[in-house]
PDB file of N, CA and C in Angstrom:
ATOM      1  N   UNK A   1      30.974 -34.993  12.367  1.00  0.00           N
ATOM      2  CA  UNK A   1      32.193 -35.642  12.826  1.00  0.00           C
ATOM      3  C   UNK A   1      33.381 -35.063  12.044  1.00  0.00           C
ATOM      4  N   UNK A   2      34.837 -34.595  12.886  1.00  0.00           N
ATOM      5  CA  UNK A   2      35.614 -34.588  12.121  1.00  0.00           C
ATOM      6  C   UNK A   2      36.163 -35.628  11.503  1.00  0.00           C
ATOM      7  N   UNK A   3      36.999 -35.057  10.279  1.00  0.00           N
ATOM      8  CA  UNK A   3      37.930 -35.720   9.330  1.00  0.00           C
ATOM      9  C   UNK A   3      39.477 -35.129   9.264  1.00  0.00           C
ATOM     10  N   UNK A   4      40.233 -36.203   9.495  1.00  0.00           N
ATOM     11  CA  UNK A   4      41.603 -35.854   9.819  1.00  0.00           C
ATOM     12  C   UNK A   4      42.220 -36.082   8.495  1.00  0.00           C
ATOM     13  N   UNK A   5      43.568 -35.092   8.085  1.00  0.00           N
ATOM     14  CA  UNK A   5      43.909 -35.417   6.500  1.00  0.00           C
ATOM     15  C   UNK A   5      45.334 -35.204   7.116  1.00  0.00           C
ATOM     16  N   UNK A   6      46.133 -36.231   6.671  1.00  0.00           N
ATOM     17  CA  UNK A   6      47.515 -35.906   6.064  1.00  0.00           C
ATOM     18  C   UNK A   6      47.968 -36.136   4.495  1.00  0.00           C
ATOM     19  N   UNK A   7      48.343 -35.475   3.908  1.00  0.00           N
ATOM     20  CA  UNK A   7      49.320 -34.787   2.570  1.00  0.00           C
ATOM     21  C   UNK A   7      50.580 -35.162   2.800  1.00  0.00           C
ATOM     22  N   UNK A   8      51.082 -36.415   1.818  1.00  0.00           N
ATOM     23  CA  UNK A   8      52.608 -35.719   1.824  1.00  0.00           C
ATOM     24  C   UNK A   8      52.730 -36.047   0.009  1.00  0.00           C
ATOM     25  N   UNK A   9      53.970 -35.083   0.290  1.00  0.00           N
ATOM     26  CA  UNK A   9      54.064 -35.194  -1.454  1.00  0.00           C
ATOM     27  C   UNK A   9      56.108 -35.337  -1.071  1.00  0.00           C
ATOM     28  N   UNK A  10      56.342 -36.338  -2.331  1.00  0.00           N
ATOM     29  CA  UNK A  10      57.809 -36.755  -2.296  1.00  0.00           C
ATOM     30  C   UNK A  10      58.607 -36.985  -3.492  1.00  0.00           C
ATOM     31  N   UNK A  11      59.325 -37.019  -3.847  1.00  0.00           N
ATOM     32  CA  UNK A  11      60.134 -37.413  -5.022  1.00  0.00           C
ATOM     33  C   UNK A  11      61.239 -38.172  -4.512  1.00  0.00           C
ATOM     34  N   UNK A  12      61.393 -38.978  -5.755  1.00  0.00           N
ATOM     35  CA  UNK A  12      62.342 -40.290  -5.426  1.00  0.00           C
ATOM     36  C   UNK A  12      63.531 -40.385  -6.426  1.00  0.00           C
ATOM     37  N   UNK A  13      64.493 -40.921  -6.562  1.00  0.00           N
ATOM     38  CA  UNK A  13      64.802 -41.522  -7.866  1.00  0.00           C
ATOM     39  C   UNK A  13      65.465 -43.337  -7.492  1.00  0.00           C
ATOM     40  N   UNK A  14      64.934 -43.513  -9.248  1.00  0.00           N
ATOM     41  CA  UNK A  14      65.871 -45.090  -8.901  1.00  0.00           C
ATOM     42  C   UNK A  14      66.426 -45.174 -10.595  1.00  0.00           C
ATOM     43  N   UNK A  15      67.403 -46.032  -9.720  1.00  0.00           N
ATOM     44  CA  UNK A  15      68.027 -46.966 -11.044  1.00  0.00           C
ATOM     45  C   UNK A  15      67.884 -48.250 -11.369  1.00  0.00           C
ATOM     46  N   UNK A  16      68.575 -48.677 -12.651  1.00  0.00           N
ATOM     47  CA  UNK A  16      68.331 -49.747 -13.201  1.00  0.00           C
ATOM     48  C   UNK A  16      69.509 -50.052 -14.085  1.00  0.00           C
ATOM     49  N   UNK A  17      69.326 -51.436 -14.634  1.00  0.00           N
ATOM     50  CA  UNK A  17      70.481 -51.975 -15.589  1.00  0.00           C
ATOM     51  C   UNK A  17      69.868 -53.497 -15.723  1.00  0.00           C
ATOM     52  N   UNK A  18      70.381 -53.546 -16.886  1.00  0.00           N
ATOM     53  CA  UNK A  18      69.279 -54.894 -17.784  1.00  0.00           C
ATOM     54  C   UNK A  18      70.936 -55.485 -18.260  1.00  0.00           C
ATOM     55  N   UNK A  19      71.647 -56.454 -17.195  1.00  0.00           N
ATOM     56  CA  UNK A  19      72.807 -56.890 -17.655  1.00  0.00           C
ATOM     57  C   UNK A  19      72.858 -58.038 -18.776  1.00  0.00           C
ATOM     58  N   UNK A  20      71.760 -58.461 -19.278  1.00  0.00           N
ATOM     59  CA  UNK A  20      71.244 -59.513 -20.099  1.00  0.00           C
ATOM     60  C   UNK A  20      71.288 -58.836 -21.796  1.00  0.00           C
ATOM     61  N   UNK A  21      71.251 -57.427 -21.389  1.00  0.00           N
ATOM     62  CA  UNK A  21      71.531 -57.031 -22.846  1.00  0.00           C
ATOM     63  C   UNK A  21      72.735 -57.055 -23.175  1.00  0.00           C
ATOM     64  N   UNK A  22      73.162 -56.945 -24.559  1.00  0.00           N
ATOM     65  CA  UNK A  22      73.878 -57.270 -25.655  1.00  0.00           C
ATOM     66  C   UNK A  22      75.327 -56.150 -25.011  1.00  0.00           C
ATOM     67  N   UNK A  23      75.818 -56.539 -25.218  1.00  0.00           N
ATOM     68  CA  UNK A  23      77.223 -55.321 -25.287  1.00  0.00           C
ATOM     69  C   UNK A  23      77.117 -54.514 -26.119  1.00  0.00           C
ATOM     70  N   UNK A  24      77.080 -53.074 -25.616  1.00  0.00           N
ATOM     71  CA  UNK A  24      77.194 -52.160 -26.862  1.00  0.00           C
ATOM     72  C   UNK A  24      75.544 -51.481 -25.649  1.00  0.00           C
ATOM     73  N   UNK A  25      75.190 -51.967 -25.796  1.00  0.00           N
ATOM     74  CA  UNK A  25      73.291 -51.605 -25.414  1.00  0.00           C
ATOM     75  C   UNK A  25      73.431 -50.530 -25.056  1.00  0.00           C
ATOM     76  N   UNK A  26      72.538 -48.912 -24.417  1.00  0.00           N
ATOM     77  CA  UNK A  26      72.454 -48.415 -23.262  1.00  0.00           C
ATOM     78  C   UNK A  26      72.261 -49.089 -22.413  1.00  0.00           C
ATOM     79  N   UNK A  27      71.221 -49.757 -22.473  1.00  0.00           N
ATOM     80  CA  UNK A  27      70.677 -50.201 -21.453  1.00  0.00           C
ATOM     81  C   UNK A  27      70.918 -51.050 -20.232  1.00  0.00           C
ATOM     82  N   UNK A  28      72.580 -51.643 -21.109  1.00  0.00           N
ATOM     83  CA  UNK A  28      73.347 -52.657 -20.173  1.00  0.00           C
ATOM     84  C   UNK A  28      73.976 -51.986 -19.186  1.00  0.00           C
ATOM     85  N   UNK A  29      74.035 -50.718 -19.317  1.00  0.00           N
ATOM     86  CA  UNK A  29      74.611 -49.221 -17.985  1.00  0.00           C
ATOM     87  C   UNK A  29      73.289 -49.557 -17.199  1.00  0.00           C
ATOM     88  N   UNK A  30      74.005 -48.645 -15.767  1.00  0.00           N
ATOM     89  CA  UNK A  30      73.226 -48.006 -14.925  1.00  0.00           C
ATOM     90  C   UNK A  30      72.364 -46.984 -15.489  1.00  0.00           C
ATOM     91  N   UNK A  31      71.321 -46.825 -15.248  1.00  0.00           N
ATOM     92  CA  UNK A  31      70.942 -45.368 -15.454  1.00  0.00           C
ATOM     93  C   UNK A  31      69.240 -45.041 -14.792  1.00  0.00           C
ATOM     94  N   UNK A  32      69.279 -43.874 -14.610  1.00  0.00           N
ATOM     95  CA  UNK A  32      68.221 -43.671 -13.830  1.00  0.00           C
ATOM     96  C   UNK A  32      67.073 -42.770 -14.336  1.00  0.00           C
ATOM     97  N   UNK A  33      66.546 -43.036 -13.147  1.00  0.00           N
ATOM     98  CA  UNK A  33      64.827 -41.683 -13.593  1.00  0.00           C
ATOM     99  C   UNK A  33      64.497 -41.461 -11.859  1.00  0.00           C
ATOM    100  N   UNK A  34      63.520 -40.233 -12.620  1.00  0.00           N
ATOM    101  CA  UNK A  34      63.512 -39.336 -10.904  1.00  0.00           C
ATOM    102  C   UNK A  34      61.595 -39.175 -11.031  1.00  0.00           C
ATOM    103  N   UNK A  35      61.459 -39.712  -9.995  1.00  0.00           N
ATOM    104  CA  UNK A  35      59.363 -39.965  -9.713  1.00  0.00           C
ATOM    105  C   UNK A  35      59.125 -38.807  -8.620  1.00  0.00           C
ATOM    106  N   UNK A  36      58.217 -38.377  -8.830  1.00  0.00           N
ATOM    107  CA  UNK A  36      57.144 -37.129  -7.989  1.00  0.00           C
ATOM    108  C   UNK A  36      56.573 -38.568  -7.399  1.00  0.00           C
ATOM    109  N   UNK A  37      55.415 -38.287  -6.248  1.00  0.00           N
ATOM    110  CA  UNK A  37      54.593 -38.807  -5.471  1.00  0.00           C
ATOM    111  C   UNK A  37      53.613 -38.041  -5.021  1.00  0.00           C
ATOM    112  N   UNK A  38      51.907 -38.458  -4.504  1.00  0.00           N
ATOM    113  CA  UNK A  38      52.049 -37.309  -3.051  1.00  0.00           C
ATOM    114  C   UNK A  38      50.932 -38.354  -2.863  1.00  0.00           C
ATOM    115  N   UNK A  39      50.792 -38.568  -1.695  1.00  0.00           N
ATOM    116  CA  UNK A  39      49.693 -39.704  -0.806  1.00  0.00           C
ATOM    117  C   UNK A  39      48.847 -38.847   0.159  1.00  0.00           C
ATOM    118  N   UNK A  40      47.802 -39.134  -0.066  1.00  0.00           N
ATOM    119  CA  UNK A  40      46.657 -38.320   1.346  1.00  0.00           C
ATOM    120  C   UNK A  40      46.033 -39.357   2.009  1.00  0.00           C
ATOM    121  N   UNK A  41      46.352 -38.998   3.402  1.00  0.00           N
ATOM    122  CA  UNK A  41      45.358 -40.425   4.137  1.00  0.00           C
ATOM    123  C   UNK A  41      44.417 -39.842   5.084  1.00  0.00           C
ATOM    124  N   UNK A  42      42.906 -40.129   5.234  1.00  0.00           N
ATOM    125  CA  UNK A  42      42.003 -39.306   5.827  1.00  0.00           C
ATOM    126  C   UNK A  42      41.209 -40.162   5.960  1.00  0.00           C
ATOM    127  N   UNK A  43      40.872 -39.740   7.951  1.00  0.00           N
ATOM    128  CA  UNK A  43      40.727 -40.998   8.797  1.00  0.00           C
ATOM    129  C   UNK A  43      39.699 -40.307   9.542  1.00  0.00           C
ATOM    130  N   UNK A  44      37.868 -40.774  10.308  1.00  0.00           N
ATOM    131  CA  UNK A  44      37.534 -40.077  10.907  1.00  0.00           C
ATOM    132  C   UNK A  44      37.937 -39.816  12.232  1.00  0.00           C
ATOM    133  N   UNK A  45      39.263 -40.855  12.656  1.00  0.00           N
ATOM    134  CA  UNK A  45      39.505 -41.566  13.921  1.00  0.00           C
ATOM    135  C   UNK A  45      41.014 -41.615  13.707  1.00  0.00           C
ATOM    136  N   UNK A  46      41.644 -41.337  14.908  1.00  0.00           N
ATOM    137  CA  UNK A  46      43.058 -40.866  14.991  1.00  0.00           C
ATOM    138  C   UNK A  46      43.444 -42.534  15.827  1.00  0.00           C
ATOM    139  N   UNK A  47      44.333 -42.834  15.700  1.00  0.00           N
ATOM    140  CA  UNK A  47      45.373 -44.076  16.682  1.00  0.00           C
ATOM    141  C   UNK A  47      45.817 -43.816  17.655  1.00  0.00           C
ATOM    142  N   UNK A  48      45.280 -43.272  18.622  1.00  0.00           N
ATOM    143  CA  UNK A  48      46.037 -43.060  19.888  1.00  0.00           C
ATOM    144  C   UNK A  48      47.362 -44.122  20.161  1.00  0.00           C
ATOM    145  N   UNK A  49      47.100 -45.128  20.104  1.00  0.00           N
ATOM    146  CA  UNK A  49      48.128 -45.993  20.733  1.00  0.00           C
ATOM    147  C   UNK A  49      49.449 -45.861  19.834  1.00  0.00           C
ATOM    148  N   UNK A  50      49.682 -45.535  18.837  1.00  0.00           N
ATOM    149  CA  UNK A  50      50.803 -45.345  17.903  1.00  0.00           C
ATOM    150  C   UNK A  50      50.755 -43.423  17.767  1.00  0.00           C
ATOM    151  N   UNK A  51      50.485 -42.789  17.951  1.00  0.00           N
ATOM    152  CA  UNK A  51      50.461 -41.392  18.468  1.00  0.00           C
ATOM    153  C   UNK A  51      50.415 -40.516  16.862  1.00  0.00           C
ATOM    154  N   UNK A  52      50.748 -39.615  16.615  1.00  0.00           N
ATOM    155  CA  UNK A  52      51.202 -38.540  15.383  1.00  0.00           C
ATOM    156  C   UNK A  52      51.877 -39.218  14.252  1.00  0.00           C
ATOM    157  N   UNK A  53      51.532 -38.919  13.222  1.00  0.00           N
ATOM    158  CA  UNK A  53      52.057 -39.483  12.374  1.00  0.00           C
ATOM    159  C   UNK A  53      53.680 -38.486  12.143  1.00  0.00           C
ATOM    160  N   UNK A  54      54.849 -39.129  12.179  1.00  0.00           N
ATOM    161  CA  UNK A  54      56.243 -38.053  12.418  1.00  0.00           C
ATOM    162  C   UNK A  54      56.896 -38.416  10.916  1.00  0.00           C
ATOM    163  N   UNK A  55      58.040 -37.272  10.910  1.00  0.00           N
ATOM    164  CA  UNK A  55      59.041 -37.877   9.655  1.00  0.00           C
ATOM    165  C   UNK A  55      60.010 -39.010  10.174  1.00  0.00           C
ATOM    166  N   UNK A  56      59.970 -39.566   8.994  1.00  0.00           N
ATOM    167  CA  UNK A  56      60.466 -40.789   8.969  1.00  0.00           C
ATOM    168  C   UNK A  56      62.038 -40.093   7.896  1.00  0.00           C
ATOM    169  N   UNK A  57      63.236 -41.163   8.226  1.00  0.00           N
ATOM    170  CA  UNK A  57      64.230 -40.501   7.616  1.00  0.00           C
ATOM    171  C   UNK A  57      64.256 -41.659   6.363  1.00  0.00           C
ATOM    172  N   UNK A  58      64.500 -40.991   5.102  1.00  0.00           N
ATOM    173  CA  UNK A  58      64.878 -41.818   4.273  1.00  0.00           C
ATOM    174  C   UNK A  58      65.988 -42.389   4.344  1.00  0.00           C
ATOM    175  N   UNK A  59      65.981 -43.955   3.298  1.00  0.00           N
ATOM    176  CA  UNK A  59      66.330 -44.855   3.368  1.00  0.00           C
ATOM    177  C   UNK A  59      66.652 -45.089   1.843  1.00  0.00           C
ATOM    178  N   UNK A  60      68.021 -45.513   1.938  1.00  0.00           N
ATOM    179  CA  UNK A  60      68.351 -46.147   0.005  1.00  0.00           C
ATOM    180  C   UNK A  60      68.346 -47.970   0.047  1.00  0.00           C
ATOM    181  N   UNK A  61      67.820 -48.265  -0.911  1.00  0.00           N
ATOM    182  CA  UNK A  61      67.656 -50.084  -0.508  1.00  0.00           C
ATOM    183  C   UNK A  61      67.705 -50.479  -2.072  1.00  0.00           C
ATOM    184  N   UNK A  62      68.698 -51.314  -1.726  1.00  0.00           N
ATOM    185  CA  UNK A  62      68.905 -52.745  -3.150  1.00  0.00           C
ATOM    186  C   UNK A  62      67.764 -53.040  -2.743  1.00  0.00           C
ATOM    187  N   UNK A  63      66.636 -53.387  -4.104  1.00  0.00           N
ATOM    188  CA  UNK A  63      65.381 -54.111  -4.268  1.00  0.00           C
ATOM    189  C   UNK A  63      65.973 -55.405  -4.155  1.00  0.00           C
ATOM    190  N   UNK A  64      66.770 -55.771  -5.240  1.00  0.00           N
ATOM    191  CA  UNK A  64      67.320 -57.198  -5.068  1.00  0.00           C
ATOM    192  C   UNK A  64      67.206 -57.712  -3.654  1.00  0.00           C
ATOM    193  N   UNK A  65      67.864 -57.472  -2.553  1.00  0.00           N
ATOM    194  CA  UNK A  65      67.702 -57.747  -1.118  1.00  0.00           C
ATOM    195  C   UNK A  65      66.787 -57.043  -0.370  1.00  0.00           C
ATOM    196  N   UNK A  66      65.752 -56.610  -0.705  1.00  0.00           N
ATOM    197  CA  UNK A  66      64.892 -56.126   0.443  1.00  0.00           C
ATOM    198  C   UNK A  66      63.481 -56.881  -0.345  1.00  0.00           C
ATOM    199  N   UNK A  67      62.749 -57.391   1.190  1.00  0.00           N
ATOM    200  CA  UNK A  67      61.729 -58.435   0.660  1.00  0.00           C
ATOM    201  C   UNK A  67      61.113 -57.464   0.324  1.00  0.00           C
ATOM    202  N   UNK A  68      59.697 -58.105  -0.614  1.00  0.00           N
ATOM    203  CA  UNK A  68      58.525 -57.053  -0.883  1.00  0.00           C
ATOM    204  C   UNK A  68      58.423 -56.442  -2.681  1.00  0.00           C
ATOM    205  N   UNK A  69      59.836 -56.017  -3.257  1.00  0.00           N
ATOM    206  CA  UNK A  69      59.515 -55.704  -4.058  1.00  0.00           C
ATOM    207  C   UNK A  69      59.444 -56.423  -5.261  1.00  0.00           C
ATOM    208  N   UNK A  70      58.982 -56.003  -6.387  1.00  0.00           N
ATOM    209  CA  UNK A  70      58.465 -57.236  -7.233  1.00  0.00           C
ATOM    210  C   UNK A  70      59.340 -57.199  -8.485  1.00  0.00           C
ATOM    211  N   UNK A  71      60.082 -56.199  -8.627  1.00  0.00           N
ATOM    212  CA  UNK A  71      61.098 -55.978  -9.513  1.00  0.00           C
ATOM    213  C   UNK A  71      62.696 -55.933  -9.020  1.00  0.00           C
ATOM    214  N   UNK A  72      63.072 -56.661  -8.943  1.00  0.00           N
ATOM    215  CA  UNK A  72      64.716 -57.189  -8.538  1.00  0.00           C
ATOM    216  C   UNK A  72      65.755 -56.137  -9.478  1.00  0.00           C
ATOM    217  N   UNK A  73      65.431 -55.436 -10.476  1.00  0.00           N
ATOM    218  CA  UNK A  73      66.306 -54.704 -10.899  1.00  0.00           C
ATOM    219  C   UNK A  73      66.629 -52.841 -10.750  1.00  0.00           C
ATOM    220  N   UNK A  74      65.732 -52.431  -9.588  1.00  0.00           N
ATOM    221  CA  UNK A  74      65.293 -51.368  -9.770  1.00  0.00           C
ATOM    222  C   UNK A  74      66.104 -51.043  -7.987  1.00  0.00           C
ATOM    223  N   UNK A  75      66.997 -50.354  -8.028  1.00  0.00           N
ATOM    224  CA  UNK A  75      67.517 -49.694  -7.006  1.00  0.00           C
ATOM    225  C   UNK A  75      66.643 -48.217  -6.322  1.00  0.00           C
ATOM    226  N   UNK A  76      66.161 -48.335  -5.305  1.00  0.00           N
ATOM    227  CA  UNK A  76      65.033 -47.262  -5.352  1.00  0.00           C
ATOM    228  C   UNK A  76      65.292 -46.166  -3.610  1.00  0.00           C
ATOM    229  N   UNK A  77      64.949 -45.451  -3.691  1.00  0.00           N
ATOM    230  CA  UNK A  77      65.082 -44.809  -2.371  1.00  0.00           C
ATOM    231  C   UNK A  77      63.410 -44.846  -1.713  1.00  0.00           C
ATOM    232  N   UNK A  78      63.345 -45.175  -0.849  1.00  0.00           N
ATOM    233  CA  UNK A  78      61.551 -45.553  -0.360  1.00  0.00           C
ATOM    234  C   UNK A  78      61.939 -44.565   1.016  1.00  0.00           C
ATOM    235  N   UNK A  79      60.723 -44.078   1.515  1.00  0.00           N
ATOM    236  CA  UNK A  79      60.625 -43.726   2.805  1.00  0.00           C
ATOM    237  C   UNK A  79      60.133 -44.906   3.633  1.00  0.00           C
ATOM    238  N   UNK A  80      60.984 -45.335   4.870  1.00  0.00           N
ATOM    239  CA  UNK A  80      60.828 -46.480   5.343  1.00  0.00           C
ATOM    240  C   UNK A  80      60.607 -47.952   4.427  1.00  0.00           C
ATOM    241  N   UNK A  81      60.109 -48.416   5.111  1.00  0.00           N
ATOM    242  CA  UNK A  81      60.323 -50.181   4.525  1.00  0.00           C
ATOM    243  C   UNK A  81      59.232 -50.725   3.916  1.00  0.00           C
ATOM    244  N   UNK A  82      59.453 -50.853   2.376  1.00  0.00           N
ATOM    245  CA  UNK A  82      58.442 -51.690   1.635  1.00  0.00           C
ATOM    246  C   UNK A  82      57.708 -53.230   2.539  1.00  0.00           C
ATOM    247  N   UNK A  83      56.403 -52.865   2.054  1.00  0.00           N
ATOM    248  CA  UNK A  83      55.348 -53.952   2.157  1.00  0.00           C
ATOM    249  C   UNK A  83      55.504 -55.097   1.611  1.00  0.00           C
ATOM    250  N   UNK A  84      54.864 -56.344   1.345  1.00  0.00           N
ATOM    251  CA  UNK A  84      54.775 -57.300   0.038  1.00  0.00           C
ATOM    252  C   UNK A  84      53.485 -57.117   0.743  1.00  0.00           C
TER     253      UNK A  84
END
Protein backbone atom coordinates (compact mmCIF):
# COMPACT_ATOMS: atom_id res chain seq x y z
CA UNK A 1 0.00 0.00 0.00
CA UNK A 2 1.05 3.43 -0.64
CA UNK A 3 2.10 6.11 1.84
CA UNK A 4 1.46 9.70 1.17
CA UNK A 5 3.99 12.37 2.92
CA UNK A 6 3.75 16.02 3.16
CA UNK A 7 6.91 18.18 4.60
CA UNK A 8 6.60 21.57 5.40
CA UNK A 9 9.21 23.38 7.15
CA UNK A 10 8.49 27.26 8.41
CA UNK A 11 9.83 29.92 10.52
CA UNK A 12 7.96 32.28 12.58
CA UNK A 13 8.68 35.06 14.87
CA UNK A 14 6.84 36.40 18.00
CA UNK A 15 6.91 38.87 20.58
CA UNK A 16 6.46 39.55 24.01
CA UNK A 17 6.46 42.06 27.01
CA UNK A 18 6.01 41.25 30.74
CA UNK A 19 4.32 44.82 31.66
CA UNK A 20 4.28 43.67 35.40
CA UNK A 21 7.96 44.18 35.53
CA UNK A 22 9.65 46.85 37.39
CA UNK A 23 10.58 50.04 35.37
CA UNK A 24 13.92 50.07 34.24
CA UNK A 25 13.51 46.00 33.28
CA UNK A 26 14.28 44.78 29.62
CA UNK A 27 11.84 42.88 29.82
CA UNK A 28 9.06 45.48 30.36
CA UNK A 29 9.86 46.33 26.26
CA UNK A 30 8.63 44.54 23.43
CA UNK A 31 11.00 42.22 22.19
CA UNK A 32 11.19 39.26 20.16
CA UNK A 33 12.62 35.78 18.98
CA UNK A 34 12.44 34.05 15.59
CA UNK A 35 11.38 29.82 15.68
CA UNK A 36 12.29 27.30 12.72
CA UNK A 37 9.47 24.54 12.45
CA UNK A 38 8.95 21.66 9.99
CA UNK A 39 5.81 19.16 10.39
CA UNK A 40 5.43 15.83 8.25
CA UNK A 41 2.04 14.30 7.94
CA UNK A 42 1.82 10.72 6.36
CA UNK A 43 -1.40 9.17 5.63
CA UNK A 44 -2.07 5.71 3.87
CA UNK A 45 -5.35 7.37 2.60
CA UNK A 46 -5.81 10.74 0.95
CA UNK A 47 -9.40 12.97 1.78
CA UNK A 48 -10.98 13.20 -1.25
CA UNK A 49 -13.76 15.30 -0.01
CA UNK A 50 -11.46 18.27 1.20
CA UNK A 51 -9.05 17.69 -1.95
CA UNK A 52 -4.90 18.67 -1.90
CA UNK A 53 -3.48 19.92 0.77
CA UNK A 54 -2.73 24.01 -0.75
CA UNK A 55 -0.81 27.10 0.73
CA UNK A 56 -2.46 28.72 3.11
CA UNK A 57 -1.51 32.61 3.42
CA UNK A 58 -0.11 33.70 6.61
CA UNK A 59 -1.69 35.38 9.22
CA UNK A 60 -0.34 37.84 12.25
CA UNK A 61 -2.71 37.38 15.48
CA UNK A 62 -2.79 39.04 19.06
CA UNK A 63 -2.77 35.74 21.21
CA UNK A 64 -4.49 37.89 23.73
CA UNK A 65 -7.69 37.82 21.32
CA UNK A 66 -7.49 34.78 19.40
CA UNK A 67 -9.10 31.71 21.25
CA UNK A 68 -6.86 28.66 21.71
CA UNK A 69 -3.72 29.96 22.86
CA UNK A 70 -2.50 29.36 26.27
CA UNK A 71 -0.15 32.20 26.67
CA UNK A 72 -1.89 35.72 26.44
CA UNK A 73 1.45 37.47 26.15
CA UNK A 74 3.06 36.19 23.11
CA UNK A 75 2.16 38.00 19.75
CA UNK A 76 2.85 35.23 17.16
CA UNK A 77 2.47 34.82 13.34
CA UNK A 78 0.71 31.11 12.86
CA UNK A 79 -0.18 29.74 9.47
CA UNK A 80 -3.93 29.76 9.62
CA UNK A 81 -5.94 29.51 12.87
CA UNK A 82 -4.85 28.05 16.17
CA UNK A 83 -6.65 25.01 17.76
CA UNK A 84 -7.48 24.84 21.67
Amino acid sequence: MSVFEITKAATFDAAHHFPSEPEGSPYRRIHGHSFQVEATVRSEVLDAEHGWVGPRRWTMACSMNTPGWSCPRWNIYACGSPTG
